[in-house]
N, C-alpha and C. Protein backbone atom coordinates (compact mmCIF):
# COMPACT_ATOMS: atom_id res chain seq x y z
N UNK A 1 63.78 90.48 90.61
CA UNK A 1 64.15 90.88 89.28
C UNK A 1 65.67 90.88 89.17
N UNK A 2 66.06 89.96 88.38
CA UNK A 2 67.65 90.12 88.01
C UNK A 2 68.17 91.03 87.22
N UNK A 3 68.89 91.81 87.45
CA UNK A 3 69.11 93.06 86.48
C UNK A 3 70.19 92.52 84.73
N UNK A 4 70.25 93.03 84.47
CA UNK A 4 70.93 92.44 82.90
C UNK A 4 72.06 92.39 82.93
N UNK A 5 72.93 91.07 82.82
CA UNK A 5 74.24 91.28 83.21
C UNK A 5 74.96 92.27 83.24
N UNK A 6 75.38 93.10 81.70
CA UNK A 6 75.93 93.76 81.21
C UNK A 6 75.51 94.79 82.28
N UNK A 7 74.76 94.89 83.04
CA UNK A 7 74.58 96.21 84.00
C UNK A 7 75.67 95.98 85.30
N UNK A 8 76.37 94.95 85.61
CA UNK A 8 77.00 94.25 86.44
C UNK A 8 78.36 94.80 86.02
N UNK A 9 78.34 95.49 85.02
CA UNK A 9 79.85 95.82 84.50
C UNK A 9 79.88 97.22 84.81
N UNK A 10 81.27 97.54 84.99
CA UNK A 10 81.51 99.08 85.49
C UNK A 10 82.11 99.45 83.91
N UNK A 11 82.13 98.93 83.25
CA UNK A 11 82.44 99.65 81.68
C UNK A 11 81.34 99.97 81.28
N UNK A 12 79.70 99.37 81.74
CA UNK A 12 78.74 99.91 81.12
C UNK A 12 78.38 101.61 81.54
N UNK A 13 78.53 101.86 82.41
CA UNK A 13 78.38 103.48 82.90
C UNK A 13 79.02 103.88 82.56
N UNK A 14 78.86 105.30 82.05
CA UNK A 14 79.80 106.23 81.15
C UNK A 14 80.19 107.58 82.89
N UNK A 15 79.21 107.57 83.89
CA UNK A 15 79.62 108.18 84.95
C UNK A 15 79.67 108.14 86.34
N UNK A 16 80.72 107.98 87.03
CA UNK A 16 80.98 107.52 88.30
C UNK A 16 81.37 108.52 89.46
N UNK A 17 80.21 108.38 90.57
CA UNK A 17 81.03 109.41 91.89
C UNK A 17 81.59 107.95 92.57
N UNK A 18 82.32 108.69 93.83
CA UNK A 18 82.49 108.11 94.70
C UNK A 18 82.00 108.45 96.07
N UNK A 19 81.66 107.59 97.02
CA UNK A 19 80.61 107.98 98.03
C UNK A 19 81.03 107.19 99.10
N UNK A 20 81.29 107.38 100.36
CA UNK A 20 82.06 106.90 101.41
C UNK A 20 80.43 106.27 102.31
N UNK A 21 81.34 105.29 103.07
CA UNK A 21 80.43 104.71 103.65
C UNK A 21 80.37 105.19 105.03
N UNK A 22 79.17 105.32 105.71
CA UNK A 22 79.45 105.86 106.87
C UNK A 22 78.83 105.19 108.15
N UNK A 23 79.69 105.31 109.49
CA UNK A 23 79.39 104.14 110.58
C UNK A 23 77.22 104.26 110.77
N UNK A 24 76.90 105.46 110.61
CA UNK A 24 75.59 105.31 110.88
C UNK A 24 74.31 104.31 109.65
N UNK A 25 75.27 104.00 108.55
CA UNK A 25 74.73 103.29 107.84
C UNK A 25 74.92 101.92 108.07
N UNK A 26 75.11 101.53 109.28
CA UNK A 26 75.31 100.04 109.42
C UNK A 26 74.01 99.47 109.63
N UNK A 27 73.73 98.26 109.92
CA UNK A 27 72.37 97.23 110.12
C UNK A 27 73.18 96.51 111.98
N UNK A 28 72.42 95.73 112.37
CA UNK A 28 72.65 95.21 113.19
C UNK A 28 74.05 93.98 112.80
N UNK A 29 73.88 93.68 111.93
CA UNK A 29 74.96 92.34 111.45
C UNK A 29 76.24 93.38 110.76
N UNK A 30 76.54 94.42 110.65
CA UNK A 30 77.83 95.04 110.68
C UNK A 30 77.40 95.29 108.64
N UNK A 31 76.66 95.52 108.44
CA UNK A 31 76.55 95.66 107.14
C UNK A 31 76.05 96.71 106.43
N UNK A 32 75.90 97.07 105.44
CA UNK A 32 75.29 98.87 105.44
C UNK A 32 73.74 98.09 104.93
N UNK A 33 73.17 99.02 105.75
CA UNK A 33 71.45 98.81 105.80
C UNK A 33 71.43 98.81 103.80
N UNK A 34 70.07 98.15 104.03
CA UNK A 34 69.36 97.87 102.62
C UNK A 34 68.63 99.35 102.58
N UNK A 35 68.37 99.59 103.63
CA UNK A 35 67.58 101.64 103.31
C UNK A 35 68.62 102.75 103.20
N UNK A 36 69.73 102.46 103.95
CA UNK A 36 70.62 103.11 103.40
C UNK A 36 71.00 103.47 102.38
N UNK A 37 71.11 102.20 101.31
CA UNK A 37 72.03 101.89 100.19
C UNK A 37 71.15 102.52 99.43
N UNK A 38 69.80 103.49 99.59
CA UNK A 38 68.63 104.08 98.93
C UNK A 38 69.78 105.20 98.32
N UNK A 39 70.42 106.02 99.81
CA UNK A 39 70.97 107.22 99.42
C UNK A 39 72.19 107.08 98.82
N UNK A 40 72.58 105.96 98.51
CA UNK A 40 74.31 105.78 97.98
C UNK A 40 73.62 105.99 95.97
N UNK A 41 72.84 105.51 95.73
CA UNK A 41 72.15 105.93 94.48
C UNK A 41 71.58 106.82 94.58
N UNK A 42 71.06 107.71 95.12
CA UNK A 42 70.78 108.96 95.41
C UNK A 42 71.81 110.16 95.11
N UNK A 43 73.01 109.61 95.08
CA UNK A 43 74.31 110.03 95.02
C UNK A 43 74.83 110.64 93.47
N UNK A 44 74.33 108.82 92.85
CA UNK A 44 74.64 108.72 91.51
C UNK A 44 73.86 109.23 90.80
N UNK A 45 72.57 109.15 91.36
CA UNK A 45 71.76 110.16 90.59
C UNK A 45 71.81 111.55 90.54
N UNK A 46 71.63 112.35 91.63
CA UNK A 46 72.19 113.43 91.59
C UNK A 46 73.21 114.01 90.65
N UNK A 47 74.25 113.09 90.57
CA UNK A 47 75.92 113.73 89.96
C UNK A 47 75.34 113.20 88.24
N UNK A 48 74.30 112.54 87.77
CA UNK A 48 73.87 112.53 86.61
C UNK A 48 73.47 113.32 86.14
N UNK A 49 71.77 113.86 86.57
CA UNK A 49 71.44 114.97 86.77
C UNK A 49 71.94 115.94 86.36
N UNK A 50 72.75 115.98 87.34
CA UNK A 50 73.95 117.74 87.78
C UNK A 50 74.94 118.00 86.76
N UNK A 51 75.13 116.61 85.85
CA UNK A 51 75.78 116.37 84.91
C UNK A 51 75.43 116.93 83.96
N UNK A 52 74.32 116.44 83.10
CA UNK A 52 73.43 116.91 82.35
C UNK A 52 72.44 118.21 81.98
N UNK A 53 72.26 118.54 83.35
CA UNK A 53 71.07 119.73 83.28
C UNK A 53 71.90 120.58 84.18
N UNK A 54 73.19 121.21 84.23
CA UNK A 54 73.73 122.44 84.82
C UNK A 54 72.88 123.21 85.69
N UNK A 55 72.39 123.68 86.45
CA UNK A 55 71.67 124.61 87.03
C UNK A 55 70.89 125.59 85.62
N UNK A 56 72.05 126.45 85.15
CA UNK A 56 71.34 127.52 84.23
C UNK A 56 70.47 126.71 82.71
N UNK A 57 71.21 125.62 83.05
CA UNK A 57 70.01 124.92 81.50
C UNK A 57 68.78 124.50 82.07
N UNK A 58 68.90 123.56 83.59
CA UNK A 58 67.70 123.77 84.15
C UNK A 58 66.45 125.15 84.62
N UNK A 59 67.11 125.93 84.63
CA UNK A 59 66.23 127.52 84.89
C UNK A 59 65.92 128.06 83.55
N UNK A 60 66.56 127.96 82.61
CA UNK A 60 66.74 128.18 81.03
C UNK A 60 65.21 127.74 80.60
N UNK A 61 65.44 126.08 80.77
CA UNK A 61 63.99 125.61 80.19
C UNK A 61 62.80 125.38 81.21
N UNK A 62 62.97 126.05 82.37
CA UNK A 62 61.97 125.73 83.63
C UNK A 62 62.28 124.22 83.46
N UNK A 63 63.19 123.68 83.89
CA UNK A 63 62.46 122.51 84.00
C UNK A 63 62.27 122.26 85.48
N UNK A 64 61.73 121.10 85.94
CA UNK A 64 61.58 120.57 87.23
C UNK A 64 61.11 118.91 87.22
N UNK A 65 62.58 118.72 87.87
CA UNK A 65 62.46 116.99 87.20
C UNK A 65 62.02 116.48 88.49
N UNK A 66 61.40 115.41 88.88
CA UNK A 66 60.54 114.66 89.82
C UNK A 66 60.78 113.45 90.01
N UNK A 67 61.02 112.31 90.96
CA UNK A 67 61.78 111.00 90.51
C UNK A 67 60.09 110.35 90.68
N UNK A 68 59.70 109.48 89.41
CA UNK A 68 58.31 109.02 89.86
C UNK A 68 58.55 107.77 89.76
N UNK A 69 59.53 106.14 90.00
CA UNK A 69 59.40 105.14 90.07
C UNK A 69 60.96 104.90 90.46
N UNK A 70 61.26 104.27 91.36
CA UNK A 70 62.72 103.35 91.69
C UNK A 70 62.60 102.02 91.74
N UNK A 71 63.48 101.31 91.48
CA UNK A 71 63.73 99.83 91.78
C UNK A 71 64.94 99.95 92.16
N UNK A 72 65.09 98.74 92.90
CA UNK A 72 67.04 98.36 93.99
C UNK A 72 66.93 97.31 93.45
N UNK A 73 67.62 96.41 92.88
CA UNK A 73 67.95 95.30 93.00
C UNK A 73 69.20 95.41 93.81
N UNK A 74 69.41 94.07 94.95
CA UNK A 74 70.28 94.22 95.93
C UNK A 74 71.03 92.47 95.55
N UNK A 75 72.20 93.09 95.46
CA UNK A 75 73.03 91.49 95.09
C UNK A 75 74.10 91.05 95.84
N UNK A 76 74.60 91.68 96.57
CA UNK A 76 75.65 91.37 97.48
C UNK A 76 75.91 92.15 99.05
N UNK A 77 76.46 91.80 99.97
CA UNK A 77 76.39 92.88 101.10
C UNK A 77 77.62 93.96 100.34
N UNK A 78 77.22 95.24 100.98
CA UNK A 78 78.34 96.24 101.03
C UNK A 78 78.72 96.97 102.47
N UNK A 79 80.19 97.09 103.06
CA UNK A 79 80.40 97.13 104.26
C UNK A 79 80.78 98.35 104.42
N UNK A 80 81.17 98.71 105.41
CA UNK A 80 81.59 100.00 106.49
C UNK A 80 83.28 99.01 106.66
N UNK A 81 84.36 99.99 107.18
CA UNK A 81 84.23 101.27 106.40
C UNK A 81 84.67 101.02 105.27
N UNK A 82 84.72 101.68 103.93
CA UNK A 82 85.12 102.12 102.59
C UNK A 82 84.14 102.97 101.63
N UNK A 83 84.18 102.89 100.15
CA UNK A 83 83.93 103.74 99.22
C UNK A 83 83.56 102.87 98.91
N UNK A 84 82.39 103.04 98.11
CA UNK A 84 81.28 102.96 97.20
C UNK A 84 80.97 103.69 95.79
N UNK A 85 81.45 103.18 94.65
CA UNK A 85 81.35 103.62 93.29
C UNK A 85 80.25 103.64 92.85
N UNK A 86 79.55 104.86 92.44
CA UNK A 86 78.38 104.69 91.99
C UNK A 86 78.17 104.84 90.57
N UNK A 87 78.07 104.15 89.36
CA UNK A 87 78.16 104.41 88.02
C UNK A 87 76.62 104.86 87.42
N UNK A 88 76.94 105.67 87.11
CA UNK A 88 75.12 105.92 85.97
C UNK A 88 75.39 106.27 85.11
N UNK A 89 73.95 106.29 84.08
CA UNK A 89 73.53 106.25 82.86
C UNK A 89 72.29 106.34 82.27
N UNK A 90 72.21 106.62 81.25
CA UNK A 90 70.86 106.87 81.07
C UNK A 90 70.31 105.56 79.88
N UNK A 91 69.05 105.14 80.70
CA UNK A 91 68.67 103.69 80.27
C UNK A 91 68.20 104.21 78.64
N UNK A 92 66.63 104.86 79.16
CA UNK A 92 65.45 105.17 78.05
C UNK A 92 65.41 106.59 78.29
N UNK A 93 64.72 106.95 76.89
CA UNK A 93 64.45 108.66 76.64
C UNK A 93 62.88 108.68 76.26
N UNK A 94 62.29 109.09 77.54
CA UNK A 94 61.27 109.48 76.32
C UNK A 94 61.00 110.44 76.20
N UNK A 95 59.19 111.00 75.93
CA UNK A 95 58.97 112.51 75.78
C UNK A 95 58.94 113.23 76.80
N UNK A 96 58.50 113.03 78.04
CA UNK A 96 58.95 113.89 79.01
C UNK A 96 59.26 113.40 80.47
N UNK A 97 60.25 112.08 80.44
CA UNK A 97 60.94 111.37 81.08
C UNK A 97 61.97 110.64 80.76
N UNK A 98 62.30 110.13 81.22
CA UNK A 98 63.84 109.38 81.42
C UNK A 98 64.41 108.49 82.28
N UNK A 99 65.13 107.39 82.37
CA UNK A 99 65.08 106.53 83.08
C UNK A 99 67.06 106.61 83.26
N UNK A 100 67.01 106.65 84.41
CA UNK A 100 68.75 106.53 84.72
C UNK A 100 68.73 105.10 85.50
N UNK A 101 69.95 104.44 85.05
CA UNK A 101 70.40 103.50 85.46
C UNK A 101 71.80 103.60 86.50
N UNK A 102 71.55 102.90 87.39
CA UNK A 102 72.81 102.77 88.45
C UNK A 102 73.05 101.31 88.79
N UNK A 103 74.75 101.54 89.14
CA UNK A 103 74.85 100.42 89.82
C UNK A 103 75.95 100.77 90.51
N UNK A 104 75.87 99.93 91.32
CA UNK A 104 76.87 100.28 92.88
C UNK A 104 77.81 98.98 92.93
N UNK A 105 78.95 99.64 92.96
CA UNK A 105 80.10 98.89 93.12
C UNK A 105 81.23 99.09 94.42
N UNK A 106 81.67 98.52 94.70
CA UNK A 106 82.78 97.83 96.30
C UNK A 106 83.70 97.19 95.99
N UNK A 107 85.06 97.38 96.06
CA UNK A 107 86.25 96.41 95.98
C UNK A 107 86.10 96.11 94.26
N UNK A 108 85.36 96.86 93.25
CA UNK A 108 85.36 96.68 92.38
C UNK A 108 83.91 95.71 91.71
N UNK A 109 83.48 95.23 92.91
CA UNK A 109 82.34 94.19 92.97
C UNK A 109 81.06 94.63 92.67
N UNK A 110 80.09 94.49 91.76
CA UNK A 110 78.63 95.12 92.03
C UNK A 110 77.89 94.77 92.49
N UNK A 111 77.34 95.27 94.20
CA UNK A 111 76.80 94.79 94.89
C UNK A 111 75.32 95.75 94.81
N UNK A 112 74.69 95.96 93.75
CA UNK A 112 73.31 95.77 93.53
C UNK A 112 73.26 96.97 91.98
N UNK A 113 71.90 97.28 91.65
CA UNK A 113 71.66 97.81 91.05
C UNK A 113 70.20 98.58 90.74
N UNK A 114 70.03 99.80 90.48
CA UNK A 114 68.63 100.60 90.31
C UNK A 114 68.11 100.96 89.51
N UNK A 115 67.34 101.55 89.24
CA UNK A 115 67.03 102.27 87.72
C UNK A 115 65.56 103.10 88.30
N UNK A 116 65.60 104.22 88.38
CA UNK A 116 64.64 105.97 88.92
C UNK A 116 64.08 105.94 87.42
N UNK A 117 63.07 106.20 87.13
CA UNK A 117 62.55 106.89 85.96
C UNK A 117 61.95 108.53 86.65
N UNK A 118 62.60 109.56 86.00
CA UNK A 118 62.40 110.92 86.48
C UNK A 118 61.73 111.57 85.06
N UNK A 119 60.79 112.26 85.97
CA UNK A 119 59.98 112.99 84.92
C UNK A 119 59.84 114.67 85.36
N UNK A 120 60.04 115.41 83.67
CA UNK A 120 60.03 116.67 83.34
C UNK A 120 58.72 117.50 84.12
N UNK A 121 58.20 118.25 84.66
CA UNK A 121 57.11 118.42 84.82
C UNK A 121 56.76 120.34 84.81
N UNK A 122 55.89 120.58 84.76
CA UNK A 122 55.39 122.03 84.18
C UNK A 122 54.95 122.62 85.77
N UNK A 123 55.06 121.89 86.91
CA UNK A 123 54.53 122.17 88.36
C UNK A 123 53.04 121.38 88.61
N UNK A 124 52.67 120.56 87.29
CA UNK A 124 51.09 120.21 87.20
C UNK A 124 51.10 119.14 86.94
N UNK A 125 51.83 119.10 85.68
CA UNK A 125 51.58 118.33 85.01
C UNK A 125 52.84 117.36 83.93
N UNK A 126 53.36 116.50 83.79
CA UNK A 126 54.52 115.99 82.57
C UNK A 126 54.57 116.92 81.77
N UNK A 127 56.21 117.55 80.99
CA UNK A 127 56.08 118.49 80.50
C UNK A 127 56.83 118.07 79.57
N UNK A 128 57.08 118.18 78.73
CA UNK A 128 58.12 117.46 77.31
C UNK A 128 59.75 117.98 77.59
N UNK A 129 60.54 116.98 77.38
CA UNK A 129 62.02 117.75 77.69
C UNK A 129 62.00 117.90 76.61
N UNK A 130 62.88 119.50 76.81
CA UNK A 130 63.46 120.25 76.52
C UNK A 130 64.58 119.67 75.02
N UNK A 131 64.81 119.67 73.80
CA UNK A 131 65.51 119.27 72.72
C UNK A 131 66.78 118.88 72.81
N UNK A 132 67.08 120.18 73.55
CA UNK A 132 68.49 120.77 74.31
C UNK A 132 68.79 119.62 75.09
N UNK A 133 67.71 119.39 76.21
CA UNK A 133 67.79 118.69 77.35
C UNK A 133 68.09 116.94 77.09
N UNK A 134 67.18 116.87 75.70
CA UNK A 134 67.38 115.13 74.85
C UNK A 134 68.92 115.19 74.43
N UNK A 135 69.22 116.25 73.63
CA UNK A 135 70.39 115.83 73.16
C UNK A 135 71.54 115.27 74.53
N UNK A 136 71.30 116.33 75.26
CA UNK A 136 72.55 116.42 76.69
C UNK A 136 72.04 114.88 77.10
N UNK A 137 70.94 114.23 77.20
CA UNK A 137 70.76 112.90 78.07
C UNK A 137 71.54 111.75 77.00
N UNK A 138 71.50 111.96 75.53
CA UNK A 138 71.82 110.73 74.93
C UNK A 138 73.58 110.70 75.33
N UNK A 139 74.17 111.70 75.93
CA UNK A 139 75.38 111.91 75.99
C UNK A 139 75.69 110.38 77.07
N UNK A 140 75.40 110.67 78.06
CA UNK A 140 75.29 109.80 79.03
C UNK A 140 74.46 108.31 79.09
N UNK A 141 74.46 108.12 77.75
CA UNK A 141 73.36 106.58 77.60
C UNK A 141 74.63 105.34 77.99
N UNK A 142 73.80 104.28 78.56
CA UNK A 142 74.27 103.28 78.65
C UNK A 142 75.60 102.52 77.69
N UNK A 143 76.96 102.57 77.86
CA UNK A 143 77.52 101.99 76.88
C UNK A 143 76.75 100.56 76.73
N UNK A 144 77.20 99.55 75.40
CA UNK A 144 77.24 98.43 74.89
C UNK A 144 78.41 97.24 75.68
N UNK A 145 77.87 96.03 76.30
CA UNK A 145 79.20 95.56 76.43
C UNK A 145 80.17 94.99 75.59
């Protein structure tokens, strides 16, 4: 699956950590593992998240978000040592999920891209986000290129 150009751009993410690469994430050929590069978006997701739903807005509305689908698209190697830009955004909204978009960048380069759809849940069952919680996600939507 080729991801959409415009996702290839670091102007499309409205939010970026930075995330260091580390010697235990290498592969045999000197490269950072393809399972690795799981937790370098793991990263970006998180600092989205954490972005959006503060701790006390998350306890506020019970929520408890769940990641129920990932995709990697992987487009270039990324090496040891340096930093790793992780940009996200939020793709789709729906009623009681959401889809964040990432992409991972090197030397400025985007060497792949993901997209988690995380869902709201009641401990049982999908639970509708929170109004509060829609408005705070459209904050962080995907710019236009």
């Amino acid at each position: 699956m080729k991801p959409d150009p415009v996702r290839l751009l670091a102007d499309t993410y409205p939010l970026f950590t930075t995330v260091p690469s580390r010697f235990r994430d290498l592969d045999t050929l000197g490269h950072i593992n393809n399972v690795a590069i799981g937790s370098f978006y793991e990263e970006g997701r998180a600092h989205l998240n954490r972005t959006a739903f503060p701790a006390e807005t998350r306890h506020a509305n019970a929520m408890r978000l769940l990641i129920a689908d990932t995709h990697i698209a992987y487009l270039a190697e990324a090496h040891y040592p340096g930093d790793l830009e992780v940009g996200a955004g939020v793709l789709r909204i729906g009623r009681s999920s959401y889809t964040v978009a990432l992409g991972l960048f090197q030397n400025g380069v985007c060497v792949g891209t993901s997209e988690s759809v995380m869902v709201n849940t009641d401990g049982e069952k999908p639970a509708p986000l929170p109004e509060n919680g829609v408005a705070r996600l459209e904050r962080y939507r995907l710019r236009e290129a």
